[in-house]
PDB file of N, CA and C in Angstrom:
ATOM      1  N   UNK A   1       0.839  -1.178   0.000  1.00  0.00           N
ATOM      2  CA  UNK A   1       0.000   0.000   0.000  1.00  0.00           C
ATOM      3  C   UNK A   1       0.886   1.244   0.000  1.00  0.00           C
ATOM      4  N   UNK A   2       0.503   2.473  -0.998  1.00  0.00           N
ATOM      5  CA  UNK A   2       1.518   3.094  -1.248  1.00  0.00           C
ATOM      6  C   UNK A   2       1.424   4.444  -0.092  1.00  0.00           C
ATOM      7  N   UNK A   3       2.394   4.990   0.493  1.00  0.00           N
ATOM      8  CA  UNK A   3       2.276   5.825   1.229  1.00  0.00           C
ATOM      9  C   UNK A   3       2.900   7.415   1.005  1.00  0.00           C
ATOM     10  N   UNK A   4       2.420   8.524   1.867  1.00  0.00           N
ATOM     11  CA  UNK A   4       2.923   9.722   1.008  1.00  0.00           C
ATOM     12  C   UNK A   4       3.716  10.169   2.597  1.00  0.00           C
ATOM     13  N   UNK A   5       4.110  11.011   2.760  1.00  0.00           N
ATOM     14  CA  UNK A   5       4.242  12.400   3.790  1.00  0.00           C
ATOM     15  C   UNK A   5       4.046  13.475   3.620  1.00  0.00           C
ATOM     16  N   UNK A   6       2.464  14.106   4.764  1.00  0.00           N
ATOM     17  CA  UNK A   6       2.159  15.771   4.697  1.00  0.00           C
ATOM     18  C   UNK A   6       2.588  15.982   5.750  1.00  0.00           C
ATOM     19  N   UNK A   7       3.316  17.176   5.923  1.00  0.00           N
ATOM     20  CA  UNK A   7       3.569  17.384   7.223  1.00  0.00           C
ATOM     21  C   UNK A   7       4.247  16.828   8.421  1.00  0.00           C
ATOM     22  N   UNK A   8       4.993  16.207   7.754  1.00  0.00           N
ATOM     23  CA  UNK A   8       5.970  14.799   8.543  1.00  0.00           C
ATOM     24  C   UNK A   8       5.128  14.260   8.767  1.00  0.00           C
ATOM     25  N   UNK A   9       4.297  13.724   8.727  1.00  0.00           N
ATOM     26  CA  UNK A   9       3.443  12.539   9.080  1.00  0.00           C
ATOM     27  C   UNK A   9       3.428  11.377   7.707  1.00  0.00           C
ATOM     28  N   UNK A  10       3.992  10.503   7.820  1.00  0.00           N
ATOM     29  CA  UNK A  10       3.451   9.583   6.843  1.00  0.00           C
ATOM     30  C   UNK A  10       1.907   8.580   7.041  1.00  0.00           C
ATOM     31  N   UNK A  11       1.449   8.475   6.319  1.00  0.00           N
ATOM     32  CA  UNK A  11      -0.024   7.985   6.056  1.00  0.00           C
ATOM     33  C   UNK A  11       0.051   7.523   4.700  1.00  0.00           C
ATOM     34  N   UNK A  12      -1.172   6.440   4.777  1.00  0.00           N
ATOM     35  CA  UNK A  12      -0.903   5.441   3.609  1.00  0.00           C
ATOM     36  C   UNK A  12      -2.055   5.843   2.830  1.00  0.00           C
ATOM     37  N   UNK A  13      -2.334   5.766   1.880  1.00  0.00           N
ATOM     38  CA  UNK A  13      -3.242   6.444   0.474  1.00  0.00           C
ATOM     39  C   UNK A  13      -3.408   5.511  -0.631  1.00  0.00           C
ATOM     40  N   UNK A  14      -4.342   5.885  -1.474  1.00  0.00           N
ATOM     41  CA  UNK A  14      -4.706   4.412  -2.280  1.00  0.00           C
ATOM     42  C   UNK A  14      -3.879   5.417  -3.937  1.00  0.00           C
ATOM     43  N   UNK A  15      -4.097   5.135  -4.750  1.00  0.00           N
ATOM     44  CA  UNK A  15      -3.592   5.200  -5.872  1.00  0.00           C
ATOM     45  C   UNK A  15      -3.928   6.610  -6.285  1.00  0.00           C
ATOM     46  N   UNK A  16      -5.331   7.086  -5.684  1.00  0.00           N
ATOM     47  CA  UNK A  16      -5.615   8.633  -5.995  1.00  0.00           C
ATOM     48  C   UNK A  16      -5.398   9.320  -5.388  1.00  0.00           C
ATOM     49  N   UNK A  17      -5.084   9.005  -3.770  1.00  0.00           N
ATOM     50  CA  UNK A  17      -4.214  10.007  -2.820  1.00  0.00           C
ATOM     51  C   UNK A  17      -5.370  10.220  -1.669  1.00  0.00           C
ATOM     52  N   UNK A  18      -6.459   9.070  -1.815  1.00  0.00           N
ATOM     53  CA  UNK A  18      -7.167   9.164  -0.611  1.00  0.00           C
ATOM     54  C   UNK A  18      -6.640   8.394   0.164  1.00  0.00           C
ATOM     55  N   UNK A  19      -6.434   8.738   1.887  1.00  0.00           N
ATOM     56  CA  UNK A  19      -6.340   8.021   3.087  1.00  0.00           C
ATOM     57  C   UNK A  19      -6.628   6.417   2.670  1.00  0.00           C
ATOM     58  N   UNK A  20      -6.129   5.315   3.546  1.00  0.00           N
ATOM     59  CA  UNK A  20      -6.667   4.424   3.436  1.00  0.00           C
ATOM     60  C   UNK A  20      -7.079   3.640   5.368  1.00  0.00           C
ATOM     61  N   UNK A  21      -6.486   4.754   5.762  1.00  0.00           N
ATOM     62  CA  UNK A  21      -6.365   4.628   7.596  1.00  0.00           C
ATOM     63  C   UNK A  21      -7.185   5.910   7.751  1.00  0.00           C
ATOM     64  N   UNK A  22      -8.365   5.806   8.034  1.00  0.00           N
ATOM     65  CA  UNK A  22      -8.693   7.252   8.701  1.00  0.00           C
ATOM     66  C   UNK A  22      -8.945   7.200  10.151  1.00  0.00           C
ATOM     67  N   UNK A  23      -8.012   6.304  10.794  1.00  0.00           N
ATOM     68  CA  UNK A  23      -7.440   6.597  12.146  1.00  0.00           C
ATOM     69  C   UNK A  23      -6.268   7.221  12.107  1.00  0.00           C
ATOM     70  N   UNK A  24      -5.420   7.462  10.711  1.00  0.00           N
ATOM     71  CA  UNK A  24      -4.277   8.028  10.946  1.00  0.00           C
ATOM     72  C   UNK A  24      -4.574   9.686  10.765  1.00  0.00           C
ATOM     73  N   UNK A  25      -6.120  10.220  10.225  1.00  0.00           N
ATOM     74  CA  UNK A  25      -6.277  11.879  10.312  1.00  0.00           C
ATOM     75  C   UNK A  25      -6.100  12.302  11.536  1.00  0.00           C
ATOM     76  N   UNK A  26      -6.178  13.898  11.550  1.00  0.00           N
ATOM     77  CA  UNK A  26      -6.333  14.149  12.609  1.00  0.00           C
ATOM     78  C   UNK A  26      -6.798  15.923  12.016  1.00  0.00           C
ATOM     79  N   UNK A  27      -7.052  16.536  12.636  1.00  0.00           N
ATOM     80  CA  UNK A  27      -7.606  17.904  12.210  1.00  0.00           C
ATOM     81  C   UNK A  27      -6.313  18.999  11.680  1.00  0.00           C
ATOM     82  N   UNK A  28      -5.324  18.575  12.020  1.00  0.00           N
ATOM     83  CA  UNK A  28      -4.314  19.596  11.921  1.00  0.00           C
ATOM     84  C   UNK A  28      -3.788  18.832  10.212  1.00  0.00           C
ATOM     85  N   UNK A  29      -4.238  17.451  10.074  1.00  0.00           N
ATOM     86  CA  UNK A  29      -3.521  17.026   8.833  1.00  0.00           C
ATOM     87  C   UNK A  29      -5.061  17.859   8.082  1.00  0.00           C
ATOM     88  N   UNK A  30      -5.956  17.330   8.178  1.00  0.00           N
ATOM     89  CA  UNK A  30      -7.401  17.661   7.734  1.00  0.00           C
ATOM     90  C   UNK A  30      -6.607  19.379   6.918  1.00  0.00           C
ATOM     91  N   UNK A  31      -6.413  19.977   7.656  1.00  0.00           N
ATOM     92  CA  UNK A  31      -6.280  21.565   7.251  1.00  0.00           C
ATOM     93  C   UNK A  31      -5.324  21.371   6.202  1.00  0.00           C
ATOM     94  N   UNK A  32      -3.953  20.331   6.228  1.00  0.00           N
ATOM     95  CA  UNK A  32      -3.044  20.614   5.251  1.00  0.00           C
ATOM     96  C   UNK A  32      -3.641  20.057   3.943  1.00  0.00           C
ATOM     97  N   UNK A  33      -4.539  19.305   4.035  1.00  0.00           N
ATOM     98  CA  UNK A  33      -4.877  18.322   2.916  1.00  0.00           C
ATOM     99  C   UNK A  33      -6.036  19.580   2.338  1.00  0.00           C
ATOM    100  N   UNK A  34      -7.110  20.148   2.943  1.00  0.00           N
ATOM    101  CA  UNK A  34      -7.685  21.508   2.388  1.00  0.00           C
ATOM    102  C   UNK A  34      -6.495  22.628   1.951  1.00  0.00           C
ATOM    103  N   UNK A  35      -6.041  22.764   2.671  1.00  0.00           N
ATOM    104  CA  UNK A  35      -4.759  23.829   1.755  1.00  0.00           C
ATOM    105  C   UNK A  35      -4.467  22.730   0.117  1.00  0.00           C
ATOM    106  N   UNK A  36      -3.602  21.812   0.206  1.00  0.00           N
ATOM    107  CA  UNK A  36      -3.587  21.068  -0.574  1.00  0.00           C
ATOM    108  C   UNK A  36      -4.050  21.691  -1.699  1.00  0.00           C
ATOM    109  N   UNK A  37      -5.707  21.610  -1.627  1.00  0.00           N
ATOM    110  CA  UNK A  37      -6.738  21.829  -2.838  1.00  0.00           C
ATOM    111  C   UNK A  37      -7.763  23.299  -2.696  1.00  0.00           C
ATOM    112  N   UNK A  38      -6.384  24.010  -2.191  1.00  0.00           N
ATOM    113  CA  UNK A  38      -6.601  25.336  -2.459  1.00  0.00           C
ATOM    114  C   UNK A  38      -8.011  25.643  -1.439  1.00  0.00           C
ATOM    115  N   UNK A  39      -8.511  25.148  -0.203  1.00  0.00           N
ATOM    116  CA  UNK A  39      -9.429  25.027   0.688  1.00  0.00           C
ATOM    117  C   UNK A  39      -9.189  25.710   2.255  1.00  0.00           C
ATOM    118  N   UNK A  40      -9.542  27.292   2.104  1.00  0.00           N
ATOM    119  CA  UNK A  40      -9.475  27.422   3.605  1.00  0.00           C
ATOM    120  C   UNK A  40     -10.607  26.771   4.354  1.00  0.00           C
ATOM    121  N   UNK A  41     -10.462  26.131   5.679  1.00  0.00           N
ATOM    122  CA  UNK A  41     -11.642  25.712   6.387  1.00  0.00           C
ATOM    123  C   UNK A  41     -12.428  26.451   7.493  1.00  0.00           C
ATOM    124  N   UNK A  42     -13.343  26.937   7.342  1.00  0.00           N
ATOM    125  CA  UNK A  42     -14.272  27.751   8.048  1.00  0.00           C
ATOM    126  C   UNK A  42     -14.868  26.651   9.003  1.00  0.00           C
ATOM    127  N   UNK A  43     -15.903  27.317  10.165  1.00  0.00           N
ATOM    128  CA  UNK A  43     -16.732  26.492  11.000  1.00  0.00           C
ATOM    129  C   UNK A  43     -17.897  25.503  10.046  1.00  0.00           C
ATOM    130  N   UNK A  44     -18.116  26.182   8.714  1.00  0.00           N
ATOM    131  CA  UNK A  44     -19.126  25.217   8.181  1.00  0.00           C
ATOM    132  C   UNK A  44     -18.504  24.270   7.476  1.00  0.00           C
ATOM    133  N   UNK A  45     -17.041  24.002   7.131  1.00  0.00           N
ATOM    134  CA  UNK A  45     -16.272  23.278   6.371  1.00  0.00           C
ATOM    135  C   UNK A  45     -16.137  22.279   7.793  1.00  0.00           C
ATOM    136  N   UNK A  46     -15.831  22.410   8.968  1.00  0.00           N
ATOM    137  CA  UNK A  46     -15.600  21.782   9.796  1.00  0.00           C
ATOM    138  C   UNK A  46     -16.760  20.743  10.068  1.00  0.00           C
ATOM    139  N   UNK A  47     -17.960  21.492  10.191  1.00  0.00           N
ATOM    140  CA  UNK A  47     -19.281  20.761  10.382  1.00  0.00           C
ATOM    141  C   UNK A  47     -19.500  19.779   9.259  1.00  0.00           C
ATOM    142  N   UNK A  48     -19.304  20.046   8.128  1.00  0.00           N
ATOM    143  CA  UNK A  48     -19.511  18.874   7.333  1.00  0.00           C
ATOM    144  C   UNK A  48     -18.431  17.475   7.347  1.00  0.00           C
ATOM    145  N   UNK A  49     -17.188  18.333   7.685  1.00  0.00           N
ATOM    146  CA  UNK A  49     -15.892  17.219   7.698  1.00  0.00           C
ATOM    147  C   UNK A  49     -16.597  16.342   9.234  1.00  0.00           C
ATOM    148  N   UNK A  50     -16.749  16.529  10.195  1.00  0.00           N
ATOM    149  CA  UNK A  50     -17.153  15.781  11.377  1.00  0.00           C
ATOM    150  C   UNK A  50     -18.532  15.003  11.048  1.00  0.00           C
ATOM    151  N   UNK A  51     -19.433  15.988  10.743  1.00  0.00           N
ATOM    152  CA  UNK A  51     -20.626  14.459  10.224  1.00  0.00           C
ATOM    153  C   UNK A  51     -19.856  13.547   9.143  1.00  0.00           C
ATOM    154  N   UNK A  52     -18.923  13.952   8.336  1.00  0.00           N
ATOM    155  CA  UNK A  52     -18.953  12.796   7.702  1.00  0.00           C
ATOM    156  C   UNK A  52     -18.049  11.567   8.148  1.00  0.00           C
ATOM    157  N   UNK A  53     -17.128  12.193   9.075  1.00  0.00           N
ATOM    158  CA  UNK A  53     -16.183  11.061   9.941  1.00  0.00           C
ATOM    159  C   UNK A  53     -17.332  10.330  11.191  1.00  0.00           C
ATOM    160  N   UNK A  54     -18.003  11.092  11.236  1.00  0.00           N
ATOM    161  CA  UNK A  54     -18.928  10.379  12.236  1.00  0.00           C
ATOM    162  C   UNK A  54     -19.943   9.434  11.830  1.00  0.00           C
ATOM    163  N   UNK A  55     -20.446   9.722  10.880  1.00  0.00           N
ATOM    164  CA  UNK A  55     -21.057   8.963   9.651  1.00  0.00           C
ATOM    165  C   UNK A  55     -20.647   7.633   9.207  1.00  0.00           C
ATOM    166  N   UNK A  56     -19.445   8.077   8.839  1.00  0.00           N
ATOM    167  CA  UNK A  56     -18.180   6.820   8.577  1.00  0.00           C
ATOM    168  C   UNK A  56     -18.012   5.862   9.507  1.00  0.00           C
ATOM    169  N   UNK A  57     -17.741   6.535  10.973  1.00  0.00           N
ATOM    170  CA  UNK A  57     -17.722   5.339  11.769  1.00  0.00           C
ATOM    171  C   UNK A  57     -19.282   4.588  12.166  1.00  0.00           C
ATOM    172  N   UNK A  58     -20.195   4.959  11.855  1.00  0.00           N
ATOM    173  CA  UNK A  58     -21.192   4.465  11.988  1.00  0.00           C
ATOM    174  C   UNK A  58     -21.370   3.566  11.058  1.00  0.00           C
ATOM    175  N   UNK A  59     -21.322   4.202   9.964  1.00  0.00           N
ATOM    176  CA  UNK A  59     -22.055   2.991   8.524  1.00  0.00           C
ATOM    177  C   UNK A  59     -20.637   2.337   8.258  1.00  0.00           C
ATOM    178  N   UNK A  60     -19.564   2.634   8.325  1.00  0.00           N
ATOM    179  CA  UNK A  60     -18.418   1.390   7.738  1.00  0.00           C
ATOM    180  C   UNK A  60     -18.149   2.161   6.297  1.00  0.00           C
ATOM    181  N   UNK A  61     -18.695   2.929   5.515  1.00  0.00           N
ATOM    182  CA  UNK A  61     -18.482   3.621   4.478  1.00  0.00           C
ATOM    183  C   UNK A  61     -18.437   5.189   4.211  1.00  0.00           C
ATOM    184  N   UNK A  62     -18.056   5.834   3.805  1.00  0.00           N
ATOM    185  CA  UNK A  62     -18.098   7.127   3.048  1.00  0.00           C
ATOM    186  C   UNK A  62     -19.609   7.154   2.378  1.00  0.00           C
ATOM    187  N   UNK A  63     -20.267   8.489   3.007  1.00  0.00           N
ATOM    188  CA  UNK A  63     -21.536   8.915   2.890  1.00  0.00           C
ATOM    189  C   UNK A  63     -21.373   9.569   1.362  1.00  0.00           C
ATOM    190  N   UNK A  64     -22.640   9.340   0.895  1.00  0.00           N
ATOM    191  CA  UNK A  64     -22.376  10.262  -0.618  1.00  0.00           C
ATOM    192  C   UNK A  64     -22.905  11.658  -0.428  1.00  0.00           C
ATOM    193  N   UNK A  65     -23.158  12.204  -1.388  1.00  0.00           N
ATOM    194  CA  UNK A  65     -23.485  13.344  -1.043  1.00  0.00           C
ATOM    195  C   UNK A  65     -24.929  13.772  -0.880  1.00  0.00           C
ATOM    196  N   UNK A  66     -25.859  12.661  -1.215  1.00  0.00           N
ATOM    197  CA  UNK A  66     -27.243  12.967  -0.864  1.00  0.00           C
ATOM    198  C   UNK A  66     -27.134  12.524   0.608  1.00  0.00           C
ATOM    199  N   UNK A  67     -26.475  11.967   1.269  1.00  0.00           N
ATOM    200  CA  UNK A  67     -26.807  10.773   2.279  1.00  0.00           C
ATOM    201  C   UNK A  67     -26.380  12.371   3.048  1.00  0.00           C
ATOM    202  N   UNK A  68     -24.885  13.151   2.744  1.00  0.00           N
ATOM    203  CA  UNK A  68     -24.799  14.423   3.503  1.00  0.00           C
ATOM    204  C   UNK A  68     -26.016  15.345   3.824  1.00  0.00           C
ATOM    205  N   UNK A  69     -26.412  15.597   2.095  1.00  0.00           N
ATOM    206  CA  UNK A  69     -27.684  16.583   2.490  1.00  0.00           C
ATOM    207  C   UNK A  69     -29.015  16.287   3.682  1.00  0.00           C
ATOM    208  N   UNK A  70     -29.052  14.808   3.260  1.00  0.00           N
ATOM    209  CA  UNK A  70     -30.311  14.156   3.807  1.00  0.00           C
ATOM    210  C   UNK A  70     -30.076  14.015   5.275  1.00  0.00           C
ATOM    211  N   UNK A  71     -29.378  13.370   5.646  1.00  0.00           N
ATOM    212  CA  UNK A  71     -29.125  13.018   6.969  1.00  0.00           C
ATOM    213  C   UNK A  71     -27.931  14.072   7.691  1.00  0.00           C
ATOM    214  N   UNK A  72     -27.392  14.521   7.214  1.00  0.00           N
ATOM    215  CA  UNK A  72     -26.742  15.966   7.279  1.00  0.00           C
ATOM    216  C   UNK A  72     -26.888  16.849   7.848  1.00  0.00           C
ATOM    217  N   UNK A  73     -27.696  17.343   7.285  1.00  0.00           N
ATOM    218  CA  UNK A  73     -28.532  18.578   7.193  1.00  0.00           C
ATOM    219  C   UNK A  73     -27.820  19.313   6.433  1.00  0.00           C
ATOM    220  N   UNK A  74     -26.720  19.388   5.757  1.00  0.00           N
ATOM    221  CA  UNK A  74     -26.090  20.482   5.412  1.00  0.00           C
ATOM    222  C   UNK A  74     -26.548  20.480   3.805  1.00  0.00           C
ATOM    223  N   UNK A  75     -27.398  21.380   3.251  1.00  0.00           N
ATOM    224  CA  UNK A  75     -27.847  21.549   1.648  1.00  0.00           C
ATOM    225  C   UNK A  75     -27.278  21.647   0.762  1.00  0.00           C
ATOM    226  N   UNK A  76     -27.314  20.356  -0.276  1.00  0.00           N
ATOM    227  CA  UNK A  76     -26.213  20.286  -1.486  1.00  0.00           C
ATOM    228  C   UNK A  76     -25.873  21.526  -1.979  1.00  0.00           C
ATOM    229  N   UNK A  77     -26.605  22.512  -2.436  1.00  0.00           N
ATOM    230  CA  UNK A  77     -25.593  24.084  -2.669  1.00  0.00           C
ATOM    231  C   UNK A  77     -24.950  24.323  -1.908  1.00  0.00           C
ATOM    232  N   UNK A  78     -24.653  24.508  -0.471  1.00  0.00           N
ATOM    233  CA  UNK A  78     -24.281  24.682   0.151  1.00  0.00           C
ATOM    234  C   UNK A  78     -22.758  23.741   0.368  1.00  0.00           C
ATOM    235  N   UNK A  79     -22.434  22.329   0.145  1.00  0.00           N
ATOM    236  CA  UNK A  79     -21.862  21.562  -0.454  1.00  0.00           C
ATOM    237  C   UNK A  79     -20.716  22.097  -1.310  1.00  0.00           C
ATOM    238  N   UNK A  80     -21.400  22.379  -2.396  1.00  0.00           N
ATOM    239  CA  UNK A  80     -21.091  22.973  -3.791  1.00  0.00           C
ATOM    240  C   UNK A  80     -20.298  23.926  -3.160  1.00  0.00           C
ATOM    241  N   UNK A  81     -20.796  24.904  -2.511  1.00  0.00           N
ATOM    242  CA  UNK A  81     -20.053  26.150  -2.553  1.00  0.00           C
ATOM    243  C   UNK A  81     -18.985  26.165  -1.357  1.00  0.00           C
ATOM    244  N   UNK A  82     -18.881  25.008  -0.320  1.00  0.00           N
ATOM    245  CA  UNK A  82     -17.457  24.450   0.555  1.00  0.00           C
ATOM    246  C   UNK A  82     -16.360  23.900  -0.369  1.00  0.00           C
ATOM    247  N   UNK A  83     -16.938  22.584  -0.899  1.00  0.00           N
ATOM    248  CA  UNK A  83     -15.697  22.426  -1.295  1.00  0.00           C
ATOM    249  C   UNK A  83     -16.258  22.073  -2.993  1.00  0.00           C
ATOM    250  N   UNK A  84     -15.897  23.180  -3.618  1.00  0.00           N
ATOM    251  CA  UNK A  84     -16.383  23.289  -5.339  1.00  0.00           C
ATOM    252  C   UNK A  84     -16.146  22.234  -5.868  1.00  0.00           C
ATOM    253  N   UNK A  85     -16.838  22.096  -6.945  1.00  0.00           N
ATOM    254  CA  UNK A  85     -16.828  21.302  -8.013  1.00  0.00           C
ATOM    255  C   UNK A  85     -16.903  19.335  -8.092  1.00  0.00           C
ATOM    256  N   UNK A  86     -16.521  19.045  -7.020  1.00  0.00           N
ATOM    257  CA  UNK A  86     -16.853  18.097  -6.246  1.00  0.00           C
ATOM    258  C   UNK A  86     -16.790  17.747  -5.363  1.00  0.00           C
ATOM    259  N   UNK A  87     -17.871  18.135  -4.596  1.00  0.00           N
ATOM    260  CA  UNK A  87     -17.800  18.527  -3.208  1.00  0.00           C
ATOM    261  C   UNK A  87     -18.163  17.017  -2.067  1.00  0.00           C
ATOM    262  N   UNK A  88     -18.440  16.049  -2.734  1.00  0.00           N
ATOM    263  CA  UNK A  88     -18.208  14.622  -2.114  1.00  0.00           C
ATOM    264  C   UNK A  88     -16.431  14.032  -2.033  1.00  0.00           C
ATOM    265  N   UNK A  89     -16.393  14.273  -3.323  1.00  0.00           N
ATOM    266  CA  UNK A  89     -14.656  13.778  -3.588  1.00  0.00           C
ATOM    267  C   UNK A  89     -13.668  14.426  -2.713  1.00  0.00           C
ATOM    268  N   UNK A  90     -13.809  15.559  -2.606  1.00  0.00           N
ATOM    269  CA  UNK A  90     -13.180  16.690  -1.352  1.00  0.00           C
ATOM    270  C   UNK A  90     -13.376  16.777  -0.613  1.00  0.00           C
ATOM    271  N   UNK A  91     -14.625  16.236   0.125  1.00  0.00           N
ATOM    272  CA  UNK A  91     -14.791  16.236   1.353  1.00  0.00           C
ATOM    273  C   UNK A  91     -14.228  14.798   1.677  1.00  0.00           C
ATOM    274  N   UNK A  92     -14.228  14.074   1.176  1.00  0.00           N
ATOM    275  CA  UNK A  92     -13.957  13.158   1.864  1.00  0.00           C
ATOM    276  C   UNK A  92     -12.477  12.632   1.656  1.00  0.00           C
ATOM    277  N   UNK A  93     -11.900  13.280   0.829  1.00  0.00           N
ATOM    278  CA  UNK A  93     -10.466  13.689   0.828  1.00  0.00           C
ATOM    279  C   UNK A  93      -9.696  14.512   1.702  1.00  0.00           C
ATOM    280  N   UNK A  94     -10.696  15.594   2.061  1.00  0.00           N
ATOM    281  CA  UNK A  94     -10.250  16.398   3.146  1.00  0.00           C
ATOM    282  C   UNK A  94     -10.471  15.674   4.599  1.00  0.00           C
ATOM    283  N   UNK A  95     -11.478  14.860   4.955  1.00  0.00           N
ATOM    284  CA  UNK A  95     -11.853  14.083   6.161  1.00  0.00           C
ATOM    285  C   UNK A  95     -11.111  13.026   6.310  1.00  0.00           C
ATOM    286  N   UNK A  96     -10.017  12.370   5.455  1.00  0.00           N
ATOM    287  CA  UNK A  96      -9.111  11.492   5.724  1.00  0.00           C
ATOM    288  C   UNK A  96      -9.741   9.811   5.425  1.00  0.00           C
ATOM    289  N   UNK A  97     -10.925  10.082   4.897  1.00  0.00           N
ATOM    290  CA  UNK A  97     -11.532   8.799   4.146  1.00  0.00           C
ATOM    291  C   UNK A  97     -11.598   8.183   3.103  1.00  0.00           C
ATOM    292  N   UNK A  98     -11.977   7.266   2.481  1.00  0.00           N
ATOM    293  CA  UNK A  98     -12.091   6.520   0.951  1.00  0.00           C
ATOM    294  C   UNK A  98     -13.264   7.694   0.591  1.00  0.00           C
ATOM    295  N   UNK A  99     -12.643   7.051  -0.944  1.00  0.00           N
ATOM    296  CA  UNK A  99     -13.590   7.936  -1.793  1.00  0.00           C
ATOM    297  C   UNK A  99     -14.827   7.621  -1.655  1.00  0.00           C
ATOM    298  N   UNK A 100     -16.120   8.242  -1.648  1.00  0.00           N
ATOM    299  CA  UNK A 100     -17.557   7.673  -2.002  1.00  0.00           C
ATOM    300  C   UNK A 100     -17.918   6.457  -3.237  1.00  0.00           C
ATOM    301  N   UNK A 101     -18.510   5.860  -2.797  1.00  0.00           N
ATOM    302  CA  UNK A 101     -18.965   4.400  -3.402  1.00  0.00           C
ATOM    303  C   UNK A 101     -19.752   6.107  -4.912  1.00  0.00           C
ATOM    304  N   UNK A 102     -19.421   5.682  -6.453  1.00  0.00           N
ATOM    305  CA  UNK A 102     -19.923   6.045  -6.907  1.00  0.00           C
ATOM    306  C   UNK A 102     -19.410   7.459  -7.613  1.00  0.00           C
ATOM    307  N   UNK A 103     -18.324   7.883  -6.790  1.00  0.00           N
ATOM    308  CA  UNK A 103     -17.746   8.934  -7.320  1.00  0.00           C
ATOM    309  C   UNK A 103     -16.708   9.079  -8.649  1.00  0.00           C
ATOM    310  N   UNK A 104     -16.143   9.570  -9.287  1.00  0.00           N
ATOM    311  CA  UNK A 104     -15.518   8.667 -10.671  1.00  0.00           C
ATOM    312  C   UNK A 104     -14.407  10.003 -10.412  1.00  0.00           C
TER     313      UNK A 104
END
């Protein structure tokens, strides 16, 4: 399993550069990986990154992005306009998880 280093931390990542340990995040990596992709994180960037790690440990998978809105609460525009253009793929890139079942 191939591994990178942000921030002196090494962590292991799958072929596209998502986490494959998201016991190895932590909030201070969370921020470098939003810098990363050009992402400052505000309190509402935070709120979505925690439901979806919380989410995660509940269901065993990466929530998609209706499952965010729906059970969420947080409204797909709203989505859109945290983390642009694909705002499932980035979030859950930024939260230190696998990609969403479905994302390409």
């Amino acid at each position: 399993m191939p591994t990178t280093t942000i921030d002196g931390h090494e962590i292991h990542v799958d072929a596209e550069g998502f986490m494959t340990d998201p016991e190895e995040w932590t909030e201070v990596l969370g921020k470098s990986l939003a810098h990363q992709i050009g992402i400052e994180l505000t309190d509402e960037h935070w709120r979505a990154i925690r439901f979806l790690r919380s989410d995660f440990h509940e269901q065993g998978e990466t929530a998609t992005l209706r499952r965010i809105s729906v059970v969420g609460g947080i409204p797909t525009k709203q989505l859109f306009e945290l983390f642009p253009q694909k705002p499932a793929k980035k979030l859950a890139y930024v939260a230190g998880l696998p990609k969403p079942h479905g994302c390409v």
